[in-house]
N, C-alpha and C. Protein backbone atom coordinates (compact mmCIF):
# COMPACT_ATOMS: atom_id res chain seq x y z
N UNK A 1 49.88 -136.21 37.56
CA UNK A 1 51.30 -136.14 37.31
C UNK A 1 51.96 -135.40 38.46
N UNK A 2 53.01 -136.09 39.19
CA UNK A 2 53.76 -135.58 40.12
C UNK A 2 55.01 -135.17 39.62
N UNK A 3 55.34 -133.78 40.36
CA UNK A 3 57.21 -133.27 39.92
C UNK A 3 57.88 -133.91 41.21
N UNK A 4 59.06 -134.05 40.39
CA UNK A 4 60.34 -134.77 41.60
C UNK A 4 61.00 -133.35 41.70
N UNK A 5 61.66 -133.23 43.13
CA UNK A 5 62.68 -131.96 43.12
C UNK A 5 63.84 -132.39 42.39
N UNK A 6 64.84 -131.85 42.65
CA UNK A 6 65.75 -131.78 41.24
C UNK A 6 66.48 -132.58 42.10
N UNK A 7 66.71 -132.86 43.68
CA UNK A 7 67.73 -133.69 44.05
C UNK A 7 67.18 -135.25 44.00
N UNK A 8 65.73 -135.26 43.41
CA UNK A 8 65.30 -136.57 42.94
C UNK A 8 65.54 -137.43 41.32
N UNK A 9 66.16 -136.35 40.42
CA UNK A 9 66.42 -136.36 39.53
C UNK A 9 67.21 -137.29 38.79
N UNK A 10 67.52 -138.52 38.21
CA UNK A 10 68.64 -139.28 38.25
C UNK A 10 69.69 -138.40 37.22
N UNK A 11 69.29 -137.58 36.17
CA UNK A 11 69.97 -136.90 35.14
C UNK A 11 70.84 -136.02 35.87
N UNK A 12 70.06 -135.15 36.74
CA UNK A 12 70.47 -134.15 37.45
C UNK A 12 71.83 -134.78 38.68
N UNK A 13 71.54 -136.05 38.84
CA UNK A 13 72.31 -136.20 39.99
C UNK A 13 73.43 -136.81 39.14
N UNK A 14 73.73 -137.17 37.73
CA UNK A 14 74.88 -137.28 37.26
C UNK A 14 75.55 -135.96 36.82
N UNK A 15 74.66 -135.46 36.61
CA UNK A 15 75.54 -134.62 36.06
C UNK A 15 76.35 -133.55 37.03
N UNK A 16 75.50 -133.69 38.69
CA UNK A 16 76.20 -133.00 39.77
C UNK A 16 77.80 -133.58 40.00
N UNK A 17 77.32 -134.99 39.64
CA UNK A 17 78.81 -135.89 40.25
C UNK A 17 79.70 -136.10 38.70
N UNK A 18 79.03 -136.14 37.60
CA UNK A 18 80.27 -136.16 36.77
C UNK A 18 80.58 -135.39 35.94
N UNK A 19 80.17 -134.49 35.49
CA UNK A 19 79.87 -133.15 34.72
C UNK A 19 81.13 -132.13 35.93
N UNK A 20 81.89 -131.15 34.93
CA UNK A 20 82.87 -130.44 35.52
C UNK A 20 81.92 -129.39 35.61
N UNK A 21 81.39 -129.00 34.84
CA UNK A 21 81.21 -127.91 34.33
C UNK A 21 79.69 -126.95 34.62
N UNK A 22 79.58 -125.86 33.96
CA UNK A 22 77.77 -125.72 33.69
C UNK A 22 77.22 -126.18 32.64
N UNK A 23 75.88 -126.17 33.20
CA UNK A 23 75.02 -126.76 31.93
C UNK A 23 73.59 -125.29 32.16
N UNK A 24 73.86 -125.09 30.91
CA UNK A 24 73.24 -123.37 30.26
C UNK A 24 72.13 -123.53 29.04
N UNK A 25 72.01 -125.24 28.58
CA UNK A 25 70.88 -125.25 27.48
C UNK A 25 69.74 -126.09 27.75
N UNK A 26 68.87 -125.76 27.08
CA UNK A 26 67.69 -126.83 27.05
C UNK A 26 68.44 -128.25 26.58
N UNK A 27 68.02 -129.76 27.17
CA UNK A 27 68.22 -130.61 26.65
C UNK A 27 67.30 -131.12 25.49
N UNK A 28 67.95 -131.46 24.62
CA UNK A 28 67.30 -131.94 23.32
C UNK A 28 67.00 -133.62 23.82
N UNK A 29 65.45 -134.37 23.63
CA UNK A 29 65.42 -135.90 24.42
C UNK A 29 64.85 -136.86 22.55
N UNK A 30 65.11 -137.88 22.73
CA UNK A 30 65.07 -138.60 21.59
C UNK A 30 63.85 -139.34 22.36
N UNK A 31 62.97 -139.98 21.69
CA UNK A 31 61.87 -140.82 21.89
C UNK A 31 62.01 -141.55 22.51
N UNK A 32 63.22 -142.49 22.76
CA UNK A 32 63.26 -143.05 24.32
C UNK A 32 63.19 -142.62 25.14
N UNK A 33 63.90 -141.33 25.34
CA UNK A 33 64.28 -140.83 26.41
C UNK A 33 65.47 -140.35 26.53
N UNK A 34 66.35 -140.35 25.85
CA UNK A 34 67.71 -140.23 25.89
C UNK A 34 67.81 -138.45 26.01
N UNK A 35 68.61 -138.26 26.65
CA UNK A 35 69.05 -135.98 26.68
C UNK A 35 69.93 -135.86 26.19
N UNK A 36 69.76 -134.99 25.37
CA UNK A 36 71.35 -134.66 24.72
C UNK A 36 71.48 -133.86 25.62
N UNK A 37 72.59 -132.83 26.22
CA UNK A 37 72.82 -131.87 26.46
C UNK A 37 74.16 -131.16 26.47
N UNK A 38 74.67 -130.45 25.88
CA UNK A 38 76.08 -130.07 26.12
C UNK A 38 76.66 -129.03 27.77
N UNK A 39 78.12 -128.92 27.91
CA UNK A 39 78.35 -128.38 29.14
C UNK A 39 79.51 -127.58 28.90
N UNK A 40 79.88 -126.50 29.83
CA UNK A 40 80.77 -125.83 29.71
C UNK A 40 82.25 -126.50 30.11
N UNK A 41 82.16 -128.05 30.23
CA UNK A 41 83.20 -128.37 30.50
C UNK A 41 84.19 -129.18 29.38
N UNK A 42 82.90 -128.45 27.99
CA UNK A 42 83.42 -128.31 26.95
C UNK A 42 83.09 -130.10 26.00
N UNK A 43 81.92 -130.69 26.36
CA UNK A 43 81.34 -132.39 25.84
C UNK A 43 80.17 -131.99 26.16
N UNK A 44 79.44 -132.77 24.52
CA UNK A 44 78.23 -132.92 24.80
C UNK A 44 77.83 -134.35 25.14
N UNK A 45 76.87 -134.41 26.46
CA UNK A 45 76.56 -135.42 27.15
C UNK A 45 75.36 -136.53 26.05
N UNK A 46 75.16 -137.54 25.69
CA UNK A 46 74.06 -138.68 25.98
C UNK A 46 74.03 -139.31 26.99
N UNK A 47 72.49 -138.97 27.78
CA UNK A 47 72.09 -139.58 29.02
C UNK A 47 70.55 -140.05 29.28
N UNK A 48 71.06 -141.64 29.65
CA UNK A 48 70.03 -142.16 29.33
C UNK A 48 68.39 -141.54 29.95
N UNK A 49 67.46 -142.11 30.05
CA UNK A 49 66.50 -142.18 31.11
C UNK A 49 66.72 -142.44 33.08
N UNK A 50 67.48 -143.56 33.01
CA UNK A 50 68.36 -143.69 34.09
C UNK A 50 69.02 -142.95 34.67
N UNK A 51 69.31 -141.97 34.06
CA UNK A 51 70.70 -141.33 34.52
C UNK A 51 72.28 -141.70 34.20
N UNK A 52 72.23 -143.32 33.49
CA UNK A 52 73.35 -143.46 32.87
C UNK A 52 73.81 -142.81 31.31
N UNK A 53 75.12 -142.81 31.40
CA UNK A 53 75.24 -142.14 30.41
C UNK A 53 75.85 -143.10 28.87
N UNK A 54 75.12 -142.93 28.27
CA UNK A 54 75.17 -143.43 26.90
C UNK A 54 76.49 -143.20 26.20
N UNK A 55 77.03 -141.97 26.14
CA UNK A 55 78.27 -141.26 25.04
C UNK A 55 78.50 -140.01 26.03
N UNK A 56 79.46 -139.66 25.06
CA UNK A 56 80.34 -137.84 25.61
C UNK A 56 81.43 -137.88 24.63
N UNK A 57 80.80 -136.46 23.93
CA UNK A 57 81.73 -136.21 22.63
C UNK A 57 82.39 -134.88 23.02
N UNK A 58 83.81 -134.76 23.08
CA UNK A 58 84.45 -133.44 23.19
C UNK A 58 84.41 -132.71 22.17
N UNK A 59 84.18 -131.30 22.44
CA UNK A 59 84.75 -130.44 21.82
C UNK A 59 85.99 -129.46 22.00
N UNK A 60 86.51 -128.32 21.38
CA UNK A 60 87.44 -127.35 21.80
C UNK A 60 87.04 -126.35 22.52
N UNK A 61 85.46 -126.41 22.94
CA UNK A 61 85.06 -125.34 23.75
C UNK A 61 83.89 -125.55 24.18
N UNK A 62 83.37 -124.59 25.20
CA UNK A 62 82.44 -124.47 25.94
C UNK A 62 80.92 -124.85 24.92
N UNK A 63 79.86 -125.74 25.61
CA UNK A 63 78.59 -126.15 25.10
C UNK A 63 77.90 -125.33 25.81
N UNK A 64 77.26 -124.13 25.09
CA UNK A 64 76.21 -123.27 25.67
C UNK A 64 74.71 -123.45 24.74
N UNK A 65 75.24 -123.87 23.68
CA UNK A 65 74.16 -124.19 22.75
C UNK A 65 73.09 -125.29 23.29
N UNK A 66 71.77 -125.10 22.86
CA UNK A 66 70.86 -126.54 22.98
C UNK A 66 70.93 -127.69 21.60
N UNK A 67 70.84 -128.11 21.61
CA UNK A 67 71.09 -129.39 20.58
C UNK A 67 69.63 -129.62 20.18
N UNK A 68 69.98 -130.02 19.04
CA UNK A 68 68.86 -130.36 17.62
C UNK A 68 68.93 -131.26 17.03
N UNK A 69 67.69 -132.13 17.11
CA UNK A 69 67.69 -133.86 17.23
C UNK A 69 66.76 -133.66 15.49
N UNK A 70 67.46 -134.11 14.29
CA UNK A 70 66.49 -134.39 12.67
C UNK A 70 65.63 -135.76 13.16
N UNK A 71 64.80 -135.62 12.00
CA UNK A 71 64.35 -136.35 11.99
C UNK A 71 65.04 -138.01 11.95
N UNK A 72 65.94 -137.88 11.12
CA UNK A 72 67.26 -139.21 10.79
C UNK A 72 67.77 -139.35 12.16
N UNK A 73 67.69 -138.47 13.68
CA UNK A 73 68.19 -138.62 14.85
C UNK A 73 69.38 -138.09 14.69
N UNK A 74 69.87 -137.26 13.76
CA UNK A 74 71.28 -136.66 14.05
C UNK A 74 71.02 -135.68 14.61
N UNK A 75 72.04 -135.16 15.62
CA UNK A 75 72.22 -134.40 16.45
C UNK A 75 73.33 -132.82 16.04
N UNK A 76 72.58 -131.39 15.74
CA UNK A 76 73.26 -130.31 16.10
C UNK A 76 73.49 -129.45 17.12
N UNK A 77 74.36 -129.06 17.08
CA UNK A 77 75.02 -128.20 18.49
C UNK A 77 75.99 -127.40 17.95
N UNK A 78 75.93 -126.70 18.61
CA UNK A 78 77.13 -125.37 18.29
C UNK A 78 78.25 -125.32 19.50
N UNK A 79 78.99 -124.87 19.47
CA UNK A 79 80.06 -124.79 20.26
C UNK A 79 80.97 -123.56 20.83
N UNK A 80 81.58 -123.15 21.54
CA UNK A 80 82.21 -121.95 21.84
C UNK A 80 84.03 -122.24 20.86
N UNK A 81 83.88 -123.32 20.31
CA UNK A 81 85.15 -123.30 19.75
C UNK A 81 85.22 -122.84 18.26
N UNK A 82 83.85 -122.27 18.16
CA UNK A 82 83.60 -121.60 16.98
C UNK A 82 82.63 -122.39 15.76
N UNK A 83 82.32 -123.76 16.41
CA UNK A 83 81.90 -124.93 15.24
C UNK A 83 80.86 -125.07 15.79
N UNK A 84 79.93 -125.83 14.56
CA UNK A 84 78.64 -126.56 14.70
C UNK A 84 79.10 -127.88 14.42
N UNK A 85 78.55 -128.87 15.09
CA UNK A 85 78.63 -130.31 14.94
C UNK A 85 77.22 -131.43 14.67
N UNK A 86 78.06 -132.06 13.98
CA UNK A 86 76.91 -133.36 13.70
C UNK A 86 77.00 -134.70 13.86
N UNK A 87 76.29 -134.62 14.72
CA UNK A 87 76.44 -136.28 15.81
C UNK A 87 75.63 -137.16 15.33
N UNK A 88 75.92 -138.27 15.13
CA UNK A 88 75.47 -139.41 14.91
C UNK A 88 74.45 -139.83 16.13
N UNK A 89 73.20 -140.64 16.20
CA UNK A 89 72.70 -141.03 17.23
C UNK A 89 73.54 -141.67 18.33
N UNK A 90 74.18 -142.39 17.86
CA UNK A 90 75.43 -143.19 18.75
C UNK A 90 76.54 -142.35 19.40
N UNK A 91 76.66 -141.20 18.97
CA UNK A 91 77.94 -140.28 19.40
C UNK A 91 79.31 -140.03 18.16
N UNK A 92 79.19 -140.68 16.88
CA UNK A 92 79.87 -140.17 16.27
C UNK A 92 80.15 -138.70 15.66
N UNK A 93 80.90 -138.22 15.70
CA UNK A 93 81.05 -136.70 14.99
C UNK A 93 81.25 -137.37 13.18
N UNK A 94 80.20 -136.67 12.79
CA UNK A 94 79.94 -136.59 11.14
C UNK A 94 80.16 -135.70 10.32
N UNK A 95 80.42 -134.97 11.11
CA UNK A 95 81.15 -133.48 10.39
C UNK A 95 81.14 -132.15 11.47
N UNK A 96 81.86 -131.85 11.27
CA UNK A 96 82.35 -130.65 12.31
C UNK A 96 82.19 -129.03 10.98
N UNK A 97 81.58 -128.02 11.54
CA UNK A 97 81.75 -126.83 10.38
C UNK A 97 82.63 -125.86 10.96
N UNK A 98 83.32 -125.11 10.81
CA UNK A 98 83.87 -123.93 11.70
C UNK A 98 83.41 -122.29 11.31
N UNK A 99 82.71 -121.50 11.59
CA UNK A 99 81.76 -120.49 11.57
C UNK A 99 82.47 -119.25 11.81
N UNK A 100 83.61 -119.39 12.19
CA UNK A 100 84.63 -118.24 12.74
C UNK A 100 84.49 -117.37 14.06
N UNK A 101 83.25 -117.90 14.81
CA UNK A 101 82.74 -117.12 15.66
C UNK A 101 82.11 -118.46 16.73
N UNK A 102 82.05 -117.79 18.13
CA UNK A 102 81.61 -119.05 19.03
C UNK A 102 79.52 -119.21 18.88
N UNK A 103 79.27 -120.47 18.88
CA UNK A 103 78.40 -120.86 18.51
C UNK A 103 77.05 -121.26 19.92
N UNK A 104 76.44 -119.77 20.04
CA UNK A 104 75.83 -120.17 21.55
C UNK A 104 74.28 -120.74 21.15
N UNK A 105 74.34 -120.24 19.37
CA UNK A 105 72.46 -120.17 19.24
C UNK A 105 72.08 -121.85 19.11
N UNK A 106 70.78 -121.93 19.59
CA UNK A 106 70.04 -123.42 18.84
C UNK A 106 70.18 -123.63 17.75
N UNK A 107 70.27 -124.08 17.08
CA UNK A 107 70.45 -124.73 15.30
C UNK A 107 68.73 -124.68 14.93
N UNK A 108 68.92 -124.22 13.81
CA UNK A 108 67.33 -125.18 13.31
C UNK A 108 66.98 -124.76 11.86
N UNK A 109 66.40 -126.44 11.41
CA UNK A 109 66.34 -126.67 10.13
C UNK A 109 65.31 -125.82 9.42
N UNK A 110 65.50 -125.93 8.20
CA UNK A 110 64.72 -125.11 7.61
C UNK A 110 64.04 -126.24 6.34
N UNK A 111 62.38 -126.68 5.47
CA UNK A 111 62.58 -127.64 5.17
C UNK A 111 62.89 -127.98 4.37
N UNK A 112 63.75 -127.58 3.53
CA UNK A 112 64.43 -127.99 2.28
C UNK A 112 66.20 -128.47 2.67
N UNK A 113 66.28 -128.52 4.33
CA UNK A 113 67.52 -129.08 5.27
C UNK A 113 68.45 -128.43 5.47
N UNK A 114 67.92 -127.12 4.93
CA UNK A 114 68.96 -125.92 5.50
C UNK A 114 69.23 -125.54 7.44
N UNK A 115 70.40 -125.68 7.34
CA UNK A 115 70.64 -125.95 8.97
C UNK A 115 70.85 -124.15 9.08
N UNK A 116 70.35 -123.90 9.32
CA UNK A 116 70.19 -122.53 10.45
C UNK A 116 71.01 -122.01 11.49
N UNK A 117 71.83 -121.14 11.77
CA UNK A 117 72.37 -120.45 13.46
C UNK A 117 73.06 -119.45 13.45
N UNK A 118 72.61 -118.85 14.57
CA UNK A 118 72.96 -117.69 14.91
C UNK A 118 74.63 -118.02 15.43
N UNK A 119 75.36 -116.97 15.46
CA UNK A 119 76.73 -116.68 15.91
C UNK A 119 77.45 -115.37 16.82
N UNK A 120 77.88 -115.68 17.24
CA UNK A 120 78.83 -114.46 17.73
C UNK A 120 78.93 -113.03 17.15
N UNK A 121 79.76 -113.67 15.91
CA UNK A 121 79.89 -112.16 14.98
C UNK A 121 78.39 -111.75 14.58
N UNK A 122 77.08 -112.12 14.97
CA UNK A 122 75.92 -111.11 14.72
C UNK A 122 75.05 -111.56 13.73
N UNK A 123 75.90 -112.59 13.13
CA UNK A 123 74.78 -113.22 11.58
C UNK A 123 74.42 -114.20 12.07
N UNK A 124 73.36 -114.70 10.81
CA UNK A 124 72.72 -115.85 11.02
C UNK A 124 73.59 -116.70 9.55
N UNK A 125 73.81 -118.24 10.49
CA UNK A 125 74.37 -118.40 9.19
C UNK A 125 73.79 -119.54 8.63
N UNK A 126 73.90 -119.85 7.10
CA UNK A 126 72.88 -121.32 6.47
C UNK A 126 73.83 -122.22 5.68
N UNK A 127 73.70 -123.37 6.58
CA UNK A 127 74.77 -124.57 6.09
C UNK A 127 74.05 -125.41 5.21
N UNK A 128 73.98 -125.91 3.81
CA UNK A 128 73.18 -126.95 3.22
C UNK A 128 74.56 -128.23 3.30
């Protein structure tokens, strides 16, 4: 197994040219291949294997969070606009929560589907 440098990257080289912003999380990848990743230019990205990009869902704030792919392929992320979101594989928003506080932690389930995350104001909080 060989590494490419990062200016070999096709992900990396979109997101140099179309991405405003930083990108501060682990990408979450679906079994094709697909990355979720969110950016501080406030959208979380779907990008393919290619480097093309699949979707881009806005939010009201900065994506510092890593995203969390269920088993069903829905997608969580937290947000600096104070919310956790739930993305459809395709890019729909399925529900938006608002937490009162900006949302930098990973999400993660718990197995009875309790969604999990840390926040700003210091708690951990549990969405069923």
């Amino acid at each position: 197994m060989g590494f490419r440098s990062l200016s070999q990257c096709l992900p990396c080289q979109f997101f140099r040219s179309h991405c405003r912003g930083d990108i501060r999380a682990t990408p979450a990848v679906f079994p094709d291949g697909t990355a979720i990743v969110g950016s501080y230019d406030q959208h979380v990205y779907a990008i393919r294997p290619d480097g093309s990009l699949r979707w881009r869902v806005p939010t009201s704030g900065r994506v510092r969070s890593s995203a969390l792919i269920d088993a069903n392929g829905r997608i969580y992320v937290g947000s600096q606009d104070d919310s956790i979101y739930c993305l459809s594989p395709d890019g729909e928003v399925l529900w938006q929560h608002n937490i009162g506080q900006d949302v930098d932690a990973t999400p993660a389930l718990g197995p009875d589907g309790t969604l999990f995350v840390g926040a700003d104001d210091g708690r951990l909080h549990a969405l069923r």
